[in-house]
Structure formats: C-alpha cells, structure tokens
Protein backbone atom coordinates (compact mmCIF):
# COMPACT_ATOMS: atom_id res chain seq x y z
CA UNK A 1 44.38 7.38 82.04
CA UNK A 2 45.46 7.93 78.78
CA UNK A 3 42.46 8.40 76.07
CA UNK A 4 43.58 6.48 72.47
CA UNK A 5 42.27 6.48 69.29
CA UNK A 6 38.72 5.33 67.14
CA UNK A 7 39.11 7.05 64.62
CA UNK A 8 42.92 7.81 62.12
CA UNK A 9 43.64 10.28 59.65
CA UNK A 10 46.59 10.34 57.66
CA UNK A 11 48.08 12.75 55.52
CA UNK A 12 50.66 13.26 52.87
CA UNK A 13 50.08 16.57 51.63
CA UNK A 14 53.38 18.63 51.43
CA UNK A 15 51.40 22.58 51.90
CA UNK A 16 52.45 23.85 54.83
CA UNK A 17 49.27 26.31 54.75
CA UNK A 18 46.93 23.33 54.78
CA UNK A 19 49.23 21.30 57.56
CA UNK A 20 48.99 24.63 59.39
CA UNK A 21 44.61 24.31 60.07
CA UNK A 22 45.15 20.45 60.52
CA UNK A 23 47.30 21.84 63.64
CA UNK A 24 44.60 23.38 64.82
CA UNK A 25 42.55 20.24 65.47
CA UNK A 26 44.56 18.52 68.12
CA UNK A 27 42.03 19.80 71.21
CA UNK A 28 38.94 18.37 68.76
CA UNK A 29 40.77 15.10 67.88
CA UNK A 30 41.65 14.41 71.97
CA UNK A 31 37.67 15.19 72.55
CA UNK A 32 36.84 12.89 69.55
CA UNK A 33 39.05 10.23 70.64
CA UNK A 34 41.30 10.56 67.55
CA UNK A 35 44.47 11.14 66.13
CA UNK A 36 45.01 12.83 62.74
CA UNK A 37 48.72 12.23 61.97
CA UNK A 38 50.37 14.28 59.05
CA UNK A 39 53.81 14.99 57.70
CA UNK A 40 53.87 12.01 56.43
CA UNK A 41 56.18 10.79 53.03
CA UNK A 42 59.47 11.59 51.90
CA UNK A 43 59.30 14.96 52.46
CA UNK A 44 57.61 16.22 54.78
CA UNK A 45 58.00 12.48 56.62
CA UNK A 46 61.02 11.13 56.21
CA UNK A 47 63.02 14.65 55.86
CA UNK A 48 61.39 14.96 59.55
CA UNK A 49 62.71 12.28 61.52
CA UNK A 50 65.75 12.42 59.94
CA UNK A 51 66.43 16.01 60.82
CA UNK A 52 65.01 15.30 64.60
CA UNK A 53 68.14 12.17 64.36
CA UNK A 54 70.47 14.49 62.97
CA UNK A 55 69.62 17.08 65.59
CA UNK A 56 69.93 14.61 68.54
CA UNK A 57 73.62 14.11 67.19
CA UNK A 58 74.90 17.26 68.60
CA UNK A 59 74.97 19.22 71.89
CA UNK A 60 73.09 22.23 70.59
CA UNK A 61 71.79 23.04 67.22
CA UNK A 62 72.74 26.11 65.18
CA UNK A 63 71.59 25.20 61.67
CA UNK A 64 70.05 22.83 59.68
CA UNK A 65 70.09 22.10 55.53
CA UNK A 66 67.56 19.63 54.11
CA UNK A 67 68.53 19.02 50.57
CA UNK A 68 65.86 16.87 48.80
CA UNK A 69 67.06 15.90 45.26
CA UNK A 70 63.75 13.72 42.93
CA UNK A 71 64.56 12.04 39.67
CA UNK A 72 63.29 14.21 37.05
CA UNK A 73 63.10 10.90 34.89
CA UNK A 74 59.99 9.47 38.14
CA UNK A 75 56.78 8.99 36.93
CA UNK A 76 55.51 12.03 39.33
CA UNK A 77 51.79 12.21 39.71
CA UNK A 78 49.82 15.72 37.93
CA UNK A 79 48.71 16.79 41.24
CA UNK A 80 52.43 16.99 42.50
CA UNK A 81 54.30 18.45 39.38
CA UNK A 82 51.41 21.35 39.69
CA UNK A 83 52.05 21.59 42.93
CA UNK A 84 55.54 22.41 42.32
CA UNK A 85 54.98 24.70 39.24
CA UNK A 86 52.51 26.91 41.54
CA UNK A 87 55.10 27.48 43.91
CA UNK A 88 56.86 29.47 41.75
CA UNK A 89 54.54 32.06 41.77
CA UNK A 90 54.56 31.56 45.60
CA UNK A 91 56.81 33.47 47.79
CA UNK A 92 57.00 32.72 51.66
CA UNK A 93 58.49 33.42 54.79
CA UNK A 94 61.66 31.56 55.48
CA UNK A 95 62.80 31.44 59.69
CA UNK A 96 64.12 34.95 60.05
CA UNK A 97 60.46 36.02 58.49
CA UNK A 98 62.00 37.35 55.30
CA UNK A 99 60.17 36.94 51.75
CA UNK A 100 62.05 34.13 49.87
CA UNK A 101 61.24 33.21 46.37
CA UNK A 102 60.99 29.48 45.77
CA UNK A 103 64.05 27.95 43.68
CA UNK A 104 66.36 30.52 44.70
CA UNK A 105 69.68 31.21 47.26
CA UNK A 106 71.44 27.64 45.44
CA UNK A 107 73.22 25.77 47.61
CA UNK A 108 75.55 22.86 46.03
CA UNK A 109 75.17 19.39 47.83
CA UNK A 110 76.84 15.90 47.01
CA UNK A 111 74.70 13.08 47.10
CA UNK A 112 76.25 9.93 47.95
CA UNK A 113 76.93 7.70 44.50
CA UNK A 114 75.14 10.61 42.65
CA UNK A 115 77.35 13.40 42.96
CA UNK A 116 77.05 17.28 43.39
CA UNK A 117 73.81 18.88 42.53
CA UNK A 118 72.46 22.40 42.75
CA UNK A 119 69.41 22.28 45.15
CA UNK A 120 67.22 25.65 45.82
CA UNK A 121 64.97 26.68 48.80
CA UNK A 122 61.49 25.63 48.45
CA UNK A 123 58.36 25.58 50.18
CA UNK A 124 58.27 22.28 51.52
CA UNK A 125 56.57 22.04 55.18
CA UNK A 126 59.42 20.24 57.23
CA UNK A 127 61.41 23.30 58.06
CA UNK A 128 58.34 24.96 59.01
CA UNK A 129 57.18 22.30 61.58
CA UNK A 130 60.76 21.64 62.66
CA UNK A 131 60.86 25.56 64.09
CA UNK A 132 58.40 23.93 66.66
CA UNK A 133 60.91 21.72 68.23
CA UNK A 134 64.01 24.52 67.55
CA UNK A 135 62.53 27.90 67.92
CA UNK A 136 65.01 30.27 66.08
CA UNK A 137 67.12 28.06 64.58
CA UNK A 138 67.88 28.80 60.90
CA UNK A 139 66.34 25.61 58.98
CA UNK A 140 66.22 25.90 55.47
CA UNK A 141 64.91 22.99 52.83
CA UNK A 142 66.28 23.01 49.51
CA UNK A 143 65.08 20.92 46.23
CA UNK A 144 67.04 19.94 43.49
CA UNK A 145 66.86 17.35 40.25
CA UNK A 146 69.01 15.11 39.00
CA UNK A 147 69.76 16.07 35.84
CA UNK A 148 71.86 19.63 36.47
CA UNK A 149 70.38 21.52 33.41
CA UNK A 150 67.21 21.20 34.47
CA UNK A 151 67.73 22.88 37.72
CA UNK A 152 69.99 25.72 35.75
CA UNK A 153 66.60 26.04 33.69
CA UNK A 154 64.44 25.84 36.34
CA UNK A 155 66.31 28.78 38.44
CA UNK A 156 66.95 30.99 34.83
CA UNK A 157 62.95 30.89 34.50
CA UNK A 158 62.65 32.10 38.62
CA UNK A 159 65.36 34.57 37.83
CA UNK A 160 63.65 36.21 34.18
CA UNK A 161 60.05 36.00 35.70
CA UNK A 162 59.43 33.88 32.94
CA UNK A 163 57.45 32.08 35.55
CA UNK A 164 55.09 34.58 36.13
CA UNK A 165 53.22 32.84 33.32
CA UNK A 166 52.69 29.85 34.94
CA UNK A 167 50.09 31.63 36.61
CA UNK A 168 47.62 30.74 34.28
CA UNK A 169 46.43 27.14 35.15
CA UNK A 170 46.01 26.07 31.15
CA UNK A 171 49.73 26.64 30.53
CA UNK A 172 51.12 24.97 34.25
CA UNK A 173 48.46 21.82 33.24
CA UNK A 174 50.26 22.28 29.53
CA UNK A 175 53.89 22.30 31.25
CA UNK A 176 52.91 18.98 33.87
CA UNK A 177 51.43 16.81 30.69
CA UNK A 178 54.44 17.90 29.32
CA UNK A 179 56.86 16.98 32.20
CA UNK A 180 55.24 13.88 32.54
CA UNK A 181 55.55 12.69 28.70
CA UNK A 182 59.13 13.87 28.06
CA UNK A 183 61.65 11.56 30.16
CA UNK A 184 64.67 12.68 31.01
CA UNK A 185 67.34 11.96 33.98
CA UNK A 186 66.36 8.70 36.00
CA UNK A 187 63.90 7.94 38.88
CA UNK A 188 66.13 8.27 42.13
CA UNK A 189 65.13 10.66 44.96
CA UNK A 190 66.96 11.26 47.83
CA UNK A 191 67.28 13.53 50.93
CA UNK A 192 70.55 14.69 52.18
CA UNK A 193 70.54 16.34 56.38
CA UNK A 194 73.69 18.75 57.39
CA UNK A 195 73.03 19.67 60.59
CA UNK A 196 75.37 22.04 62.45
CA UNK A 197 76.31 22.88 66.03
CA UNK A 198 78.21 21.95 68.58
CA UNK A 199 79.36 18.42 70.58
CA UNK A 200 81.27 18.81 73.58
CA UNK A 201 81.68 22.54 73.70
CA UNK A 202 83.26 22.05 69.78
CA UNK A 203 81.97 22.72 66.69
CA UNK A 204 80.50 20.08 64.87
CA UNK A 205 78.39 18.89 62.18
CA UNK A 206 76.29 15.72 61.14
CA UNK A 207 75.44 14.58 57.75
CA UNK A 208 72.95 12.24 57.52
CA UNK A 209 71.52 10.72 53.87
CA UNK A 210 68.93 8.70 52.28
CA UNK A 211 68.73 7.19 48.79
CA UNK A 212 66.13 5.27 46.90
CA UNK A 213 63.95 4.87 44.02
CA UNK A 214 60.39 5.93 42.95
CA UNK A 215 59.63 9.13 45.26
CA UNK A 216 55.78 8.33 45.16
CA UNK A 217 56.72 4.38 46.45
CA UNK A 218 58.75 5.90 48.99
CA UNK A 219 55.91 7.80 50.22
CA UNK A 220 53.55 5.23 50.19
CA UNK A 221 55.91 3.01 52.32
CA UNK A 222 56.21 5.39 54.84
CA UNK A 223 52.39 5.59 55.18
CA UNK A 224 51.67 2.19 54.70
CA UNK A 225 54.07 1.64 57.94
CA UNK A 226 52.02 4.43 59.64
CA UNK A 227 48.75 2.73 58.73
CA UNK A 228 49.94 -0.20 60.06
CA UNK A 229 51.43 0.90 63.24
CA UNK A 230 47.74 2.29 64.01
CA UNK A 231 45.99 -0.95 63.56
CA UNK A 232 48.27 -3.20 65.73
CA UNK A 233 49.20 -0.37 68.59
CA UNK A 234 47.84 1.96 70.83
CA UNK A 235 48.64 5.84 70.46
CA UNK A 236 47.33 9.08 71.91
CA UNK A 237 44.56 11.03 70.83
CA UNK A 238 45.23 14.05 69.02
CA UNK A 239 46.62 15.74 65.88
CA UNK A 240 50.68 15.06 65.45
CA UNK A 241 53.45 15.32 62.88
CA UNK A 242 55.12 12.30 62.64
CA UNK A 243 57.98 13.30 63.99
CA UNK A 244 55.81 13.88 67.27
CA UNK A 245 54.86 10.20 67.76
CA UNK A 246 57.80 8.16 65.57
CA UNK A 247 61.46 8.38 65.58
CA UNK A 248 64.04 7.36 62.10
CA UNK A 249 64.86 4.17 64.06
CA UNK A 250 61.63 2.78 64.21
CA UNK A 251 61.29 3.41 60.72
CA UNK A 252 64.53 2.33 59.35
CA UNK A 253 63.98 -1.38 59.61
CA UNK A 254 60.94 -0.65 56.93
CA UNK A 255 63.24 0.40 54.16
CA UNK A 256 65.89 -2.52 52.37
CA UNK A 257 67.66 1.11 52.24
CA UNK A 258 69.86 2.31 54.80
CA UNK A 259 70.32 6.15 56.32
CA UNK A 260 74.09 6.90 56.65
C-alpha cells in the first residue's frame, strides 16, 4: 500500500546547494508521511518540465540549452536580484565537472516576438537536477535580459573582474536598491528549450518556448497550482522535484499562455 502525505513543503528557491540537502530528506519525509516538493517556479519549475517534454520529443538525447531571458524593466524582489549579483563571485561545476564562471560562454537565442538576445551560463538548479534523469548529457542553462546592453554590461563586468567587488554585501545591497529604482527594458520573461538528438536513427532537434509577463507571478502560479494539487489529490510520500511527480501537460492548462 502506498503511504501519502500529512504534511507538504514547497519550495521555490533557485540554489542548487540548498536543493541539494533538501534531496537528502526523501527516506525522512516517506517515514514522516510527507512530501517536500521543490524546483518549483519559472526556473527551476517550469524550465524542468519543459526540458523533460522536450526530451521525450526525440529518440535519444545528446544536448540540451535552457535559455531563460527576465525583463530587466520586472519589479524583481531584493532577495532575488542579490541572489543573482552573488553569483558572480560564484564559480561552479558545469556537466563535464569543469569550473565555469557565471555569465560567461554567450550563446545567442531568438525569442519568439522578442527577437535575438545574448543569454550566458548561470547557476540556476535545473540543469543540475536534470543530470539525474540524463546522466552525461551536456545540459547547460543560460540567462539573459531583455534589453541587449545590459547583458553586454553585465558580461564586460564578469570579463574585467570588476565584479569581484560585489563581494562586499554594502555595495551588491547598493547595486539591487539601485536595480530596483532605475527602470529600464520591460517586464517579460521567458524560457526558450533546444534540445538535440536523434528521432528515427536521424538527427534532430526540438525547440520548445514559453512567454509571459511578471517572472515573480509566473512563479507564484506555478506554486499556487502545486499547492492546490496537494489539497484535492493524493501523492507519495517523499522529497521530489517537480518534474518527478508533474509533467508540462498537466500544467499547461494553468497558464492563458501557451508552450510552442
């Protein structure tokens, strides 16, 4: 007989480090009669289960680019624009184990009715989970704004080491009040999955976007619809990314917004 849940925990945090010790609980959660479900947002969350429905596209998997592009005019929240600025000063290990710097290797993307945009690799927790369901497969998530200077400013202060003095937590709280008073660019946010393979012994590939407004509401939606699931159905005990319980189609119908 299947043991389900008392007692939910839901989380949103993007910190791969943090994700990592919530992993970690799955055998106490069972025992407890709980489930602790994380990953869950835009990104990680959404970038998730669309990668997993990208993946499912082809025969076999050989790559995968998440390109997540916010609106540097959104009303981001203080804990997430220091978030980001820390990660500069951050360096970790991409899926071949090498030392990557965060904002670096560009890649250039085109969002549908936004156009091309420079997007970086960053530190975001989806490609690190994702390795669990396609051990050595190259999976690399890259962020980007919408306003194109910004990102050329953005990588020029990575590049000088200019960024080295956002270090000190007076100047990164400084730089978010900053961020967060100056408005520039617009408030869309969007994710963008290439994955590559094959499909019937060919090569192949699979695009798969997602476009909205307000990164924060987006969030919220996706765990207000996880909230909800939990109170009207039954699921297992344990601790689970949401791409371990949920799928993108069981999701889609939640957003006016469609995935193409």
């Amino acid at each position: 007989m299947d043991v389900f849940t008392t007692l939910i925990y839901i989380d949103i945090t993007a910190s791969y480090s943090f994700l990592k010790k919530l992993e970690s609980l799955h055998l106490l959660a069972v025992q407890k009669h709980s489930t602790a479900i994380f990953s869950v947002g835009m990104a990680p969350g959404l970038t998730n289960l669309m990668a997993m429905h990208a993946a499912r596209q082809l025969s076999s998997l050989e790559k995968m680019h998440i390109s997540i592009l916010l609106g540097a005019g959104d009303t981001h929240g203080t804990a997430a624009i220091l978030w980001i600025l820390q990660q500069l000063n951050k360096p970790f290990s991409s899926y071949n184990n090498q030392k990557v710097a965060n904002f670096t290797n560009k890649r250039t993307v085109k969002f549908k009715k936004i156009g091309k945009r420079s997007v970086y690799q960053f530190n975001f927790s989806d490609q690190h989970t994702l390795t669990k369901h396609f051990p050595s497969i190259p999976i690399v998530t890259r962020l980007g704004f919408d306003v194109e200077p910004l990102n050329k400013f953005v990588s020029f202060l990575q590049k000088s080491r200019i960024a080295c003095l956002l270090k000190f937590n007076r100047l990164q709280i400084l730089l978010a009040s900053l961020i967060q008073k100056i408005k520039i660019g617009s408030d869309v946010c969007g994710i963008q999955i290439e994955a590559i393979g094959k499909k019937h012994h060919k090569e192949a590939s699979f695009t798969l976007g997602f476009l909205d407004r307000d990164e924060s509401l987006v969030t919220a939606k996706v765990a207000a619809y996880i909230a909800n699931e939990f109170l009207n159905n039954k699921h297992p005990a344990g601790a689970y990314h949401i791409e371990e319980l949920f799928t993108l189609e069981t999701l889609q119908t939640y957003f006016d917004r469609s995935f193409q």
